[in-house]
C-alpha atoms as a PDB file:
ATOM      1  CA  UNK A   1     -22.382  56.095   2.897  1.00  0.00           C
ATOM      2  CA  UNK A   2     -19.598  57.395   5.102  1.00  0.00           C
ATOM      3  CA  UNK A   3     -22.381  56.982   8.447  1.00  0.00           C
ATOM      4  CA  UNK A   4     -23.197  53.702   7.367  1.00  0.00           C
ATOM      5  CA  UNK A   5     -19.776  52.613   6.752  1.00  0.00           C
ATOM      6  CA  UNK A   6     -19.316  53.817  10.741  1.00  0.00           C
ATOM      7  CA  UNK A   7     -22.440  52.165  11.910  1.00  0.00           C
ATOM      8  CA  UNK A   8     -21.647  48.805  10.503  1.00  0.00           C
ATOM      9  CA  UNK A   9     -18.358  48.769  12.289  1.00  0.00           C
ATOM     10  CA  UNK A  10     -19.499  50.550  15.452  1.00  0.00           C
ATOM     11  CA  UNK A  11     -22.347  47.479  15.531  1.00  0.00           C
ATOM     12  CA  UNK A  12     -19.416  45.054  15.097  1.00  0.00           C
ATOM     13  CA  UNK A  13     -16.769  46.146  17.691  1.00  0.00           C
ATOM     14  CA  UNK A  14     -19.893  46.264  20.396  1.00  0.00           C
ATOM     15  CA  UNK A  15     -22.121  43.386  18.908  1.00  0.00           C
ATOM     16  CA  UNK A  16     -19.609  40.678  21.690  1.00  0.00           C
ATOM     17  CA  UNK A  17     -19.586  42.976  24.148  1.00  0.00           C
ATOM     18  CA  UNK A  18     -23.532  43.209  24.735  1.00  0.00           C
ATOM     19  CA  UNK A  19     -24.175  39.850  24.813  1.00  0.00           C
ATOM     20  CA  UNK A  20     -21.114  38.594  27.617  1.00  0.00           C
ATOM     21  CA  UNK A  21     -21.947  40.029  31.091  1.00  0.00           C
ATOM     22  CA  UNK A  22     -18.381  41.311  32.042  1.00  0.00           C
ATOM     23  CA  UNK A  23     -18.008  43.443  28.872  1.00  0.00           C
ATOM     24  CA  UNK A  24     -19.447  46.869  28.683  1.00  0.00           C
ATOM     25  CA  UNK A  25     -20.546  49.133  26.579  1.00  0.00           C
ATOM     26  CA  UNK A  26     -21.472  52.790  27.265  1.00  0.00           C
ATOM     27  CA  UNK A  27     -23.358  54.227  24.084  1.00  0.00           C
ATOM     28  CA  UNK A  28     -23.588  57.677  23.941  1.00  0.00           C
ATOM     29  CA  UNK A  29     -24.791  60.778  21.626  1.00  0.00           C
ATOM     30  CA  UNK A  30     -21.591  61.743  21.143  1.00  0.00           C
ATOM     31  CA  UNK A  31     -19.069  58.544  21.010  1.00  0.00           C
ATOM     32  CA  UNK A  32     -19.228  54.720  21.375  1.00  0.00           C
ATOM     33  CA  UNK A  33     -16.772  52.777  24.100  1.00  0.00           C
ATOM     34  CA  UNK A  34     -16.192  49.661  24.359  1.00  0.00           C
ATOM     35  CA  UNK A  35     -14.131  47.598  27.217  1.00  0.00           C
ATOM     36  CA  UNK A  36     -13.666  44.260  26.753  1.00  0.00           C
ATOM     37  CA  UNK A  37     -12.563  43.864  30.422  1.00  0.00           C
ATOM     38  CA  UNK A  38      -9.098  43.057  29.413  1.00  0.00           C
ATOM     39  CA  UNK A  39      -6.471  45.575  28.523  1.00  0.00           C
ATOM     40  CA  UNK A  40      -6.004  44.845  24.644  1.00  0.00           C
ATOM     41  CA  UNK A  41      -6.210  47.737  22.115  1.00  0.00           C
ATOM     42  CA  UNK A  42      -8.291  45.549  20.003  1.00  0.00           C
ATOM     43  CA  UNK A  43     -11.502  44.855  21.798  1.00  0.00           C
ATOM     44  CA  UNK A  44     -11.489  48.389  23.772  1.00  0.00           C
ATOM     45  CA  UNK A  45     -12.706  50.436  21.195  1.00  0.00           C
ATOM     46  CA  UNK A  46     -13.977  54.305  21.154  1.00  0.00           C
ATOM     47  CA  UNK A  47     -15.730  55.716  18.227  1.00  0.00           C
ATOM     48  CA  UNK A  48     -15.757  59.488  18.174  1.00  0.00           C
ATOM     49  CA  UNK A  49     -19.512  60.558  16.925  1.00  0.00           C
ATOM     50  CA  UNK A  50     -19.341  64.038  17.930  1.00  0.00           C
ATOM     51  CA  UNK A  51     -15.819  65.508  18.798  1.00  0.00           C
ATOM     52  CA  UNK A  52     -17.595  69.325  19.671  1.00  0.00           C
ATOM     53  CA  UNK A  53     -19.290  67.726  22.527  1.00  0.00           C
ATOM     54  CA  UNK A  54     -16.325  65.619  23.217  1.00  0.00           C
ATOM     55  CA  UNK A  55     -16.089  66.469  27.442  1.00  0.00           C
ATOM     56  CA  UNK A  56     -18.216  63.001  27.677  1.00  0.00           C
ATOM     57  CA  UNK A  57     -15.863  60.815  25.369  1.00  0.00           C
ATOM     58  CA  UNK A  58     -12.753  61.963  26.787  1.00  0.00           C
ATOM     59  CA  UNK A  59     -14.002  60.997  30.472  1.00  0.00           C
ATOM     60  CA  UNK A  60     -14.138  57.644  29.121  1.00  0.00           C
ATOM     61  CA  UNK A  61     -10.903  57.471  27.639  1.00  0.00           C
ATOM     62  CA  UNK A  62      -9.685  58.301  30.661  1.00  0.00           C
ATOM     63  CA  UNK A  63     -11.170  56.118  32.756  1.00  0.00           C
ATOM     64  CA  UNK A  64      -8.609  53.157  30.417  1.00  0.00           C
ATOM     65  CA  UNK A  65      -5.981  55.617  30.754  1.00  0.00           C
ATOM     66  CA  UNK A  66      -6.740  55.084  34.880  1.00  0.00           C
ATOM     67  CA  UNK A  67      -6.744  51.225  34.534  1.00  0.00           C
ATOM     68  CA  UNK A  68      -3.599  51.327  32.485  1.00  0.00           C
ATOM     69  CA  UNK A  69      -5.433  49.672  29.910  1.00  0.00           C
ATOM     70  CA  UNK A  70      -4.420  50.484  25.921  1.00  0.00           C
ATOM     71  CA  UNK A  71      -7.542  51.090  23.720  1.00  0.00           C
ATOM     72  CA  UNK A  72      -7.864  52.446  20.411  1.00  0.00           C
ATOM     73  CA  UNK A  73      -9.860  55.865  19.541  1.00  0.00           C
ATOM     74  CA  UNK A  74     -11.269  55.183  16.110  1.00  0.00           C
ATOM     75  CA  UNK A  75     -12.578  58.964  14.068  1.00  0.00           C
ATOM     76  CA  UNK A  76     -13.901  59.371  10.656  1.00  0.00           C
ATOM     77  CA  UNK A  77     -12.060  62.537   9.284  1.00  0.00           C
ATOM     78  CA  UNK A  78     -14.687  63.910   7.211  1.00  0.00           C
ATOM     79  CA  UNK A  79     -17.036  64.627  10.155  1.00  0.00           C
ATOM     80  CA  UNK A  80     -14.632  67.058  11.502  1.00  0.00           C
ATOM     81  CA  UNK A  81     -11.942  69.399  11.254  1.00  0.00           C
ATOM     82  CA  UNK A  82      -8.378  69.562  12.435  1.00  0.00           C
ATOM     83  CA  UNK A  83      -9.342  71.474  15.192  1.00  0.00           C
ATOM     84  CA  UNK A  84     -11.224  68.993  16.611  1.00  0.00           C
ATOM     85  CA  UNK A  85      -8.786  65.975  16.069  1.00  0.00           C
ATOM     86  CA  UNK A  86      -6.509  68.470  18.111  1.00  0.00           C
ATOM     87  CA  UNK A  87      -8.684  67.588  20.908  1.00  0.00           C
ATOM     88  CA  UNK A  88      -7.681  64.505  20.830  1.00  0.00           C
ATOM     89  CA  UNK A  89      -3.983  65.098  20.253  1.00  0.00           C
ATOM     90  CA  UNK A  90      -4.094  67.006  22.952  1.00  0.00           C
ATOM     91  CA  UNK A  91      -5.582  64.986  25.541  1.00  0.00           C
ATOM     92  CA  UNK A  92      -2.771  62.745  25.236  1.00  0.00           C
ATOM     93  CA  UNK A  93      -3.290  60.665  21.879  1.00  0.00           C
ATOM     94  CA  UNK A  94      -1.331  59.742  18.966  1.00  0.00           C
ATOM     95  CA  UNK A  95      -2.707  59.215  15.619  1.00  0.00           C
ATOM     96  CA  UNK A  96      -1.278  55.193  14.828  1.00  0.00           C
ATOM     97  CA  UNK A  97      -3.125  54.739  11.282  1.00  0.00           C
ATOM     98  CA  UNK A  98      -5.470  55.683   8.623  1.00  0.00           C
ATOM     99  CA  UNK A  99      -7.305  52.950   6.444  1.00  0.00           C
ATOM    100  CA  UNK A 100      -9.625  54.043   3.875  1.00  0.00           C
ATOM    101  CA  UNK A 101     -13.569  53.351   4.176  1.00  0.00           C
ATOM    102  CA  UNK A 102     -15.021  52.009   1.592  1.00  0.00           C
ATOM    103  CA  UNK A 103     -18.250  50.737   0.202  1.00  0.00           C
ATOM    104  CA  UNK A 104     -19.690  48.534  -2.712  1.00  0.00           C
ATOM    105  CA  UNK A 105     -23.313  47.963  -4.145  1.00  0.00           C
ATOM    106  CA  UNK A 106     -23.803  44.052  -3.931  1.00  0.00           C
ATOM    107  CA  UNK A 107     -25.765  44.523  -7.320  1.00  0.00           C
ATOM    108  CA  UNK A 108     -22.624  45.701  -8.986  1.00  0.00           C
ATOM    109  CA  UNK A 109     -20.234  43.986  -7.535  1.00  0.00           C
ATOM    110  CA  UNK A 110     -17.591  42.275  -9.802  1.00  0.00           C
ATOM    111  CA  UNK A 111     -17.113  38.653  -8.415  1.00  0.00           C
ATOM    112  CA  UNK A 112     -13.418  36.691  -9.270  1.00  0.00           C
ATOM    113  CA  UNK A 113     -13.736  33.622  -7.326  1.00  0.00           C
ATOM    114  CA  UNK A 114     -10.175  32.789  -6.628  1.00  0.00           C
ATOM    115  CA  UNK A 115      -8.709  29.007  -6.089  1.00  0.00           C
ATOM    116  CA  UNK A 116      -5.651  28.415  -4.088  1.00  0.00           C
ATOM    117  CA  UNK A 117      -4.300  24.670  -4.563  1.00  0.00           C
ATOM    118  CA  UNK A 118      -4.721  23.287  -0.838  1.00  0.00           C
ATOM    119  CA  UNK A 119      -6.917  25.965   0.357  1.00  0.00           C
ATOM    120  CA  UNK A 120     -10.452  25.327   2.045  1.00  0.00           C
ATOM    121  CA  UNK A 121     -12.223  28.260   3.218  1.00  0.00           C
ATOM    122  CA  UNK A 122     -14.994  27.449   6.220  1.00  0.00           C
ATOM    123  CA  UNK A 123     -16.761  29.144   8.142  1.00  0.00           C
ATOM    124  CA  UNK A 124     -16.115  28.049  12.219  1.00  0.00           C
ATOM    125  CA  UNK A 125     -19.383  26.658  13.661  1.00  0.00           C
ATOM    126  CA  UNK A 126     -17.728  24.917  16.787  1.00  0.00           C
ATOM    127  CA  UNK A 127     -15.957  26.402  19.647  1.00  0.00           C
ATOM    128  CA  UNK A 128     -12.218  24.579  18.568  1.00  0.00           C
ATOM    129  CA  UNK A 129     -12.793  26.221  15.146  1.00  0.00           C
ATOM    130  CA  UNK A 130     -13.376  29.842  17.191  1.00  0.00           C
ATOM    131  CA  UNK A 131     -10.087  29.593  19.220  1.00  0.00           C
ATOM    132  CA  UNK A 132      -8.306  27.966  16.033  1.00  0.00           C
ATOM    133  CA  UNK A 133      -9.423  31.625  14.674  1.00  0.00           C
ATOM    134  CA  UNK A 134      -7.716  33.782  18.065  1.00  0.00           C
ATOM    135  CA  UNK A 135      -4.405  31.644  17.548  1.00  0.00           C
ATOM    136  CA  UNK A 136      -3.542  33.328  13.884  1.00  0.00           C
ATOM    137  CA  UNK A 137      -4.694  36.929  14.739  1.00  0.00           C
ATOM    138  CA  UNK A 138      -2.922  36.392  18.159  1.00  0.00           C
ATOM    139  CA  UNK A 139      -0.071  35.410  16.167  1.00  0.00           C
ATOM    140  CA  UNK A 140      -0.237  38.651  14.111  1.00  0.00           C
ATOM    141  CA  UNK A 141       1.099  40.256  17.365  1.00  0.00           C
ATOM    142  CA  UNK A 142       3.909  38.199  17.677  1.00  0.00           C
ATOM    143  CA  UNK A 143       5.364  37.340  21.208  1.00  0.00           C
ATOM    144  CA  UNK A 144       3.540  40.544  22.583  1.00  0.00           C
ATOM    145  CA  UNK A 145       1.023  41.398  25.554  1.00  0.00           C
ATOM    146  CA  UNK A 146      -1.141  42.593  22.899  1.00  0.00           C
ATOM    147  CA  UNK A 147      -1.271  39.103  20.968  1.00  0.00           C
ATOM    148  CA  UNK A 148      -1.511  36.703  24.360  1.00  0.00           C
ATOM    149  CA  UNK A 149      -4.674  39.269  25.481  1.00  0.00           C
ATOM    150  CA  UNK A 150      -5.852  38.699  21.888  1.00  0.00           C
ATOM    151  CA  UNK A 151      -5.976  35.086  22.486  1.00  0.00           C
ATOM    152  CA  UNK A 152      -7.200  35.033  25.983  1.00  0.00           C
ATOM    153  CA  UNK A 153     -10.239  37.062  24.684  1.00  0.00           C
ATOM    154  CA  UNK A 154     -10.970  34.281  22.352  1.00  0.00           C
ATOM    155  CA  UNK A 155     -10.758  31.683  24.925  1.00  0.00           C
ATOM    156  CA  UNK A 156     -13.537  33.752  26.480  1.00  0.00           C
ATOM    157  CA  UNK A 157     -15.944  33.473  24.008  1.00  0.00           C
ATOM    158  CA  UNK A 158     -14.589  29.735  23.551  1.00  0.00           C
ATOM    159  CA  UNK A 159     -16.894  28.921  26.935  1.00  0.00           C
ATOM    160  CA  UNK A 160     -20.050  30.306  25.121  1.00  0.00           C
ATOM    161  CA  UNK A 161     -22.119  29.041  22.204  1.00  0.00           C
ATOM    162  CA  UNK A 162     -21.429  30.729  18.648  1.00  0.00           C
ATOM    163  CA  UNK A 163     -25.037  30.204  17.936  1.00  0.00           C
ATOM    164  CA  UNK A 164     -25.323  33.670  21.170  1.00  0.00           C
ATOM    165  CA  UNK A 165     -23.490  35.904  18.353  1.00  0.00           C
ATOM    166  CA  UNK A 166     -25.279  35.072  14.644  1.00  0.00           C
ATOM    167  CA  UNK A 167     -23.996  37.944  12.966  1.00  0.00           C
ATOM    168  CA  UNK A 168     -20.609  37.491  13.438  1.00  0.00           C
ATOM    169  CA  UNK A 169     -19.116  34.959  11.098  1.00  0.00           C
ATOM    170  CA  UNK A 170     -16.512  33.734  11.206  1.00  0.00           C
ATOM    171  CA  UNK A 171     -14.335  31.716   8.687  1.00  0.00           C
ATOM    172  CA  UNK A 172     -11.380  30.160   8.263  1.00  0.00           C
ATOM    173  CA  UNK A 173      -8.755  29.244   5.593  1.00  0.00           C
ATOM    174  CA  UNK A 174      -6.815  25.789   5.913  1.00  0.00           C
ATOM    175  CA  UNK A 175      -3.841  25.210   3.653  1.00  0.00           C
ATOM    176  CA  UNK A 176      -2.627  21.469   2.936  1.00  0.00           C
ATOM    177  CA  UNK A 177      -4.418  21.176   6.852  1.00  0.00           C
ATOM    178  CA  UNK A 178      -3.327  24.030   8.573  1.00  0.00           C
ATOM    179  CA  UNK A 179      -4.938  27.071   9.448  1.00  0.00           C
ATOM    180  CA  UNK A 180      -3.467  29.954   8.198  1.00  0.00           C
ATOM    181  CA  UNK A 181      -5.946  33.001   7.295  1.00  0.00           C
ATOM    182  CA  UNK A 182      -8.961  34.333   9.148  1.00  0.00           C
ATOM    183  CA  UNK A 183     -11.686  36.584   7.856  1.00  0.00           C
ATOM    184  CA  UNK A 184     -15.090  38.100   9.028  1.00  0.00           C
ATOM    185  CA  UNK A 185     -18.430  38.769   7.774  1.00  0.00           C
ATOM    186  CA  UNK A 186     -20.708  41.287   9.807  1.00  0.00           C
ATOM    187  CA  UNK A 187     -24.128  41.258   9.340  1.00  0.00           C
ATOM    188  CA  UNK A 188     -25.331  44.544  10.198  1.00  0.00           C
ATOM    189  CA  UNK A 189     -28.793  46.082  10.931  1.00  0.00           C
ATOM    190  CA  UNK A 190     -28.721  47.823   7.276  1.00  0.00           C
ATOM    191  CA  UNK A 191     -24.903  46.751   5.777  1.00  0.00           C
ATOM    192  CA  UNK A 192     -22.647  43.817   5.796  1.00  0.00           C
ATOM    193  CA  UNK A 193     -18.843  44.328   6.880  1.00  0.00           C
ATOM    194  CA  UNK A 194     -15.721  42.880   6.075  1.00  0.00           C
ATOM    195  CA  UNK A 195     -13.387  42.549   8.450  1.00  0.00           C
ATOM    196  CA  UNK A 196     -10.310  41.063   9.988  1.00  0.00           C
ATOM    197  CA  UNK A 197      -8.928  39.201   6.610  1.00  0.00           C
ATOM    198  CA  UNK A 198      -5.512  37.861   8.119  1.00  0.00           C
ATOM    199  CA  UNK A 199      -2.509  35.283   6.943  1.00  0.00           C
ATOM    200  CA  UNK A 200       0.071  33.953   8.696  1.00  0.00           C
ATOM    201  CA  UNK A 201       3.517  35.175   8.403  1.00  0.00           C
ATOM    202  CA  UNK A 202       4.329  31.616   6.485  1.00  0.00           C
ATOM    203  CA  UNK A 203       2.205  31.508   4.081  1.00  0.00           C
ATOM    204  CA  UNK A 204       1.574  35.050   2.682  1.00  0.00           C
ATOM    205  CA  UNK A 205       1.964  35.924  -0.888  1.00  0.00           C
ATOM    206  CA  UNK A 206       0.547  33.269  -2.268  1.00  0.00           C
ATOM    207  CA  UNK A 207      -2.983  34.370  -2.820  1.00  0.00           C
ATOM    208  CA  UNK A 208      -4.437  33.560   0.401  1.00  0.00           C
ATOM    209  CA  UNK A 209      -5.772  36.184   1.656  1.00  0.00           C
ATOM    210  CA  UNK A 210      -7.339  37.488  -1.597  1.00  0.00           C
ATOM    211  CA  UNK A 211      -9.512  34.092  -1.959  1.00  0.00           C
ATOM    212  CA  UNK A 212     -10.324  34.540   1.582  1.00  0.00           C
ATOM    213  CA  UNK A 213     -11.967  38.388   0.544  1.00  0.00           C
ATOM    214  CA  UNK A 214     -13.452  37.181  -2.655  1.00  0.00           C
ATOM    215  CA  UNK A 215     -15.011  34.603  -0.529  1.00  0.00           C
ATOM    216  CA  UNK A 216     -16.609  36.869   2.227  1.00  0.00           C
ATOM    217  CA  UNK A 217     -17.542  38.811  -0.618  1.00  0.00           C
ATOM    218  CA  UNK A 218     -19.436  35.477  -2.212  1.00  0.00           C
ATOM    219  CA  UNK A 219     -21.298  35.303   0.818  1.00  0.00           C
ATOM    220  CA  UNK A 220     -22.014  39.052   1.900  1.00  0.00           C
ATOM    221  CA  UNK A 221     -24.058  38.781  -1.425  1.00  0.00           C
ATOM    222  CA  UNK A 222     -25.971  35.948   0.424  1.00  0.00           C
ATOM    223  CA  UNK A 223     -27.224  38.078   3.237  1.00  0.00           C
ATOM    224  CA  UNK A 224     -30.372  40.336   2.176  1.00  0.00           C
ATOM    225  CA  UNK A 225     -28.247  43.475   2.300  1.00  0.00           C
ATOM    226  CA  UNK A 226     -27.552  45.963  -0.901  1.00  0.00           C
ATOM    227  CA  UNK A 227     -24.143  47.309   0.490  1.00  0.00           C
ATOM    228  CA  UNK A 228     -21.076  45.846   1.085  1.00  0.00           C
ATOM    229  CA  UNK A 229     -18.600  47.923   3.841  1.00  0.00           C
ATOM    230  CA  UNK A 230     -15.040  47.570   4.971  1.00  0.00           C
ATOM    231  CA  UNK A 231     -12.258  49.358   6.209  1.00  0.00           C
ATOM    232  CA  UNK A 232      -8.702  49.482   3.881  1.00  0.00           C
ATOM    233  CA  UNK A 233      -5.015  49.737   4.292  1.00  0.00           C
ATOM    234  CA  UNK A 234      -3.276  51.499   1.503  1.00  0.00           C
ATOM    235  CA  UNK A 235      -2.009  48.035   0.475  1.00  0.00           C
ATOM    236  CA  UNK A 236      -5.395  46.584   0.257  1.00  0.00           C
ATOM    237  CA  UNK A 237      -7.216  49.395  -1.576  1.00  0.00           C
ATOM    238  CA  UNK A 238      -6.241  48.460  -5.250  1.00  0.00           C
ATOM    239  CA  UNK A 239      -7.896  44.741  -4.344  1.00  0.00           C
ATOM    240  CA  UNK A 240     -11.014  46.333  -3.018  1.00  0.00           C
ATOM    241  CA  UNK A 241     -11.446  49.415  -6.138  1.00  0.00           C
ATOM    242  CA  UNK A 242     -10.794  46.743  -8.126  1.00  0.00           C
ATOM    243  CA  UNK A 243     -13.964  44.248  -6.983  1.00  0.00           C
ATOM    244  CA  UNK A 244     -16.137  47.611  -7.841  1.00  0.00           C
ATOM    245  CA  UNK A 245     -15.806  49.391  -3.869  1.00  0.00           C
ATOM    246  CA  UNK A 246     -15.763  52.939  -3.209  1.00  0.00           C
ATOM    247  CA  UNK A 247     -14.072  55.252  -1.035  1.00  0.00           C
ATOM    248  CA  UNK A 248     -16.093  57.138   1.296  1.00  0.00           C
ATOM    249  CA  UNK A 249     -13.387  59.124   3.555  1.00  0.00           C
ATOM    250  CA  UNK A 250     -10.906  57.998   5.725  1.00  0.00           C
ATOM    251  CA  UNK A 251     -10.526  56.514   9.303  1.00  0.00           C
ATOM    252  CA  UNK A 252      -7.849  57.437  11.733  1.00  0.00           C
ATOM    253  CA  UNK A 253      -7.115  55.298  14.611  1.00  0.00           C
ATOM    254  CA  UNK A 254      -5.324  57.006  17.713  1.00  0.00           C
ATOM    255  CA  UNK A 255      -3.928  55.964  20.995  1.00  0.00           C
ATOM    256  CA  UNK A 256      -2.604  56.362  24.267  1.00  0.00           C
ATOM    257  CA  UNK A 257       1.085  57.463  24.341  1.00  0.00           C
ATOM    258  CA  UNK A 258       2.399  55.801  26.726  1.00  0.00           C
ATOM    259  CA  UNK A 259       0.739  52.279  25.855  1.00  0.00           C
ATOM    260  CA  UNK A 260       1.680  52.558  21.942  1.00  0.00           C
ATOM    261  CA  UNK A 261       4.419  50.709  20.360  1.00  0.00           C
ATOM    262  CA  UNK A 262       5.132  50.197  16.682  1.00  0.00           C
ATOM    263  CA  UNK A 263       5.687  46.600  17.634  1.00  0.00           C
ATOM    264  CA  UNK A 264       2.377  45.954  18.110  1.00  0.00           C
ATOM    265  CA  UNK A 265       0.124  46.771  15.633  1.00  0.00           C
ATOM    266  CA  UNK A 266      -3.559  47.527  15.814  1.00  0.00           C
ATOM    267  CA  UNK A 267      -6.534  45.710  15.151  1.00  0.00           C
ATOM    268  CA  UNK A 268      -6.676  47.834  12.665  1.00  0.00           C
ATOM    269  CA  UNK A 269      -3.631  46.464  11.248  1.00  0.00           C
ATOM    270  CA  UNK A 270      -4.968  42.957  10.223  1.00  0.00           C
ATOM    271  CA  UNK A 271      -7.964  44.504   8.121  1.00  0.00           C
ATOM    272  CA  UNK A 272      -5.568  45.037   5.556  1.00  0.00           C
ATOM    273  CA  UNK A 273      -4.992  42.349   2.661  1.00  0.00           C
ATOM    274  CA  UNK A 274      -1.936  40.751   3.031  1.00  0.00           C
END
């Protein structure tokens, strides 16, 4: 499950990016980039495939580094060694996190519908629902770079149809009005992935963000696929065991030195449960 858990998310970070003419993707053998055409750690993603033949990947990390754009190198531990993650240590990367990936059988799953008092959960079918969605992760970032380039990329895909990217769903969680939680459903070519389950600052502790996974989790069983994937903090994995996933290794995210601060946190970051 470990591949799929990778293919699900490598079909996610690169699903926008084929479909919107100044986004590229180069997918290779050996790694997937992606450049979003802005310089935001979030949306330029590499996944490492193949660190032994890494002479390819590298050249395209450092074709950001050239730009001065930040990105984020994304590598599934089990399908190397520490040798080869010294490749990328030394080439000028610094490992930033590690989230646990995980699986679940849709079959077994244990459902716990949660109700918040005030809460509606939606999914966004109109382009003011989409940038409502970029204004709480963007606010994850705080008064950052990172969170306004957030935003702008969501004011990007604000100009084109949601009906252009069908397997990316996204929903929304209004409390008493306001939005305050995001969360996405993948639908991949063989999985479904859970992703990007966010609350605002304000309104955290208070359940939110669990009813928001429970509820992506209502509807991943709603999409023709046996297995469930996601990626987990270390504060979200007791949530996720407990619903019936599975651990299938772990992920480390690295980037660029110079571009990194601990002030502003990963994509990555917001896949945790609040």
């Amino acid at each position: 499950m470990h591949l799929d858990v990778r293919k699900n998310f490598e079909e996610k970070v690169s699903y926008v990016a084929r479909r919107i003419n100044d986004m590229t993707v180069d997918d290779q053998i050996g790694f997937l980039s992606v450049d979003c055409g802005l310089p935001s750690d979030t949306f330029n993603v590499v996944v490492v495939r193949d660190l032994p033949a890494s002479a390819p990947m590298l050249a395209s990390v450092d074709r950001f580094i050239e730009r001065g754009f930040p990105f984020a190198v994304w590598y599934w531990e089990s399908e190397g060694d520490q040798a080869s993650i010294s490749t990328l240590i030394e080439h000028g990367l610094v490992h930033t996190e590690t989230h646990s990936a995980m699986y679940a059988d849709l079959s077994q799953i244990q459902m716990a519908p949660l109700q918040v008092a005030g809460l509606e959960i939606k999914q966004a079918t109109t382009a003011s629902d989409l940038l409502h969605f970029g204004e709480v992760v963007a606010a994850l970032f705080g008064d950052s770079s990172e969170g306004r380039q957030v935003f702008t990329y969501f004011q990007r895909l604000f100009t084109y149809p949601l009906s252009m990217f069908p397997a990316m769903q996204y929903y929304l969680g209004t409390f008493h009005g306001k939005v305050v939680a995001t969360g996405t459903l993948f639908v991949g070519s063989q999985t479904v992935g859970i992703y990007d389950i966010a609350t605002h600052d304000d309104y955290r502790r208070r359940g939110i963000g669990s009813a928001m996974f429970q509820h992506l989790l209502k509807q991943a069983c709603t999409q023709n696929r046996r297995f469930c994937v996601l990626q987990a903090s270390k504060d979200g994995l007791g949530i996720y065991l407990k619903a019936g996933f599975s651990v299938t290794g772990d992920v480390l995210t690295f980037e660029r030195k110079e571009v990194f601060s601990p002030e502003e946190p990963s994509f990555g970051s917001i896949r945790q449960m609040p």
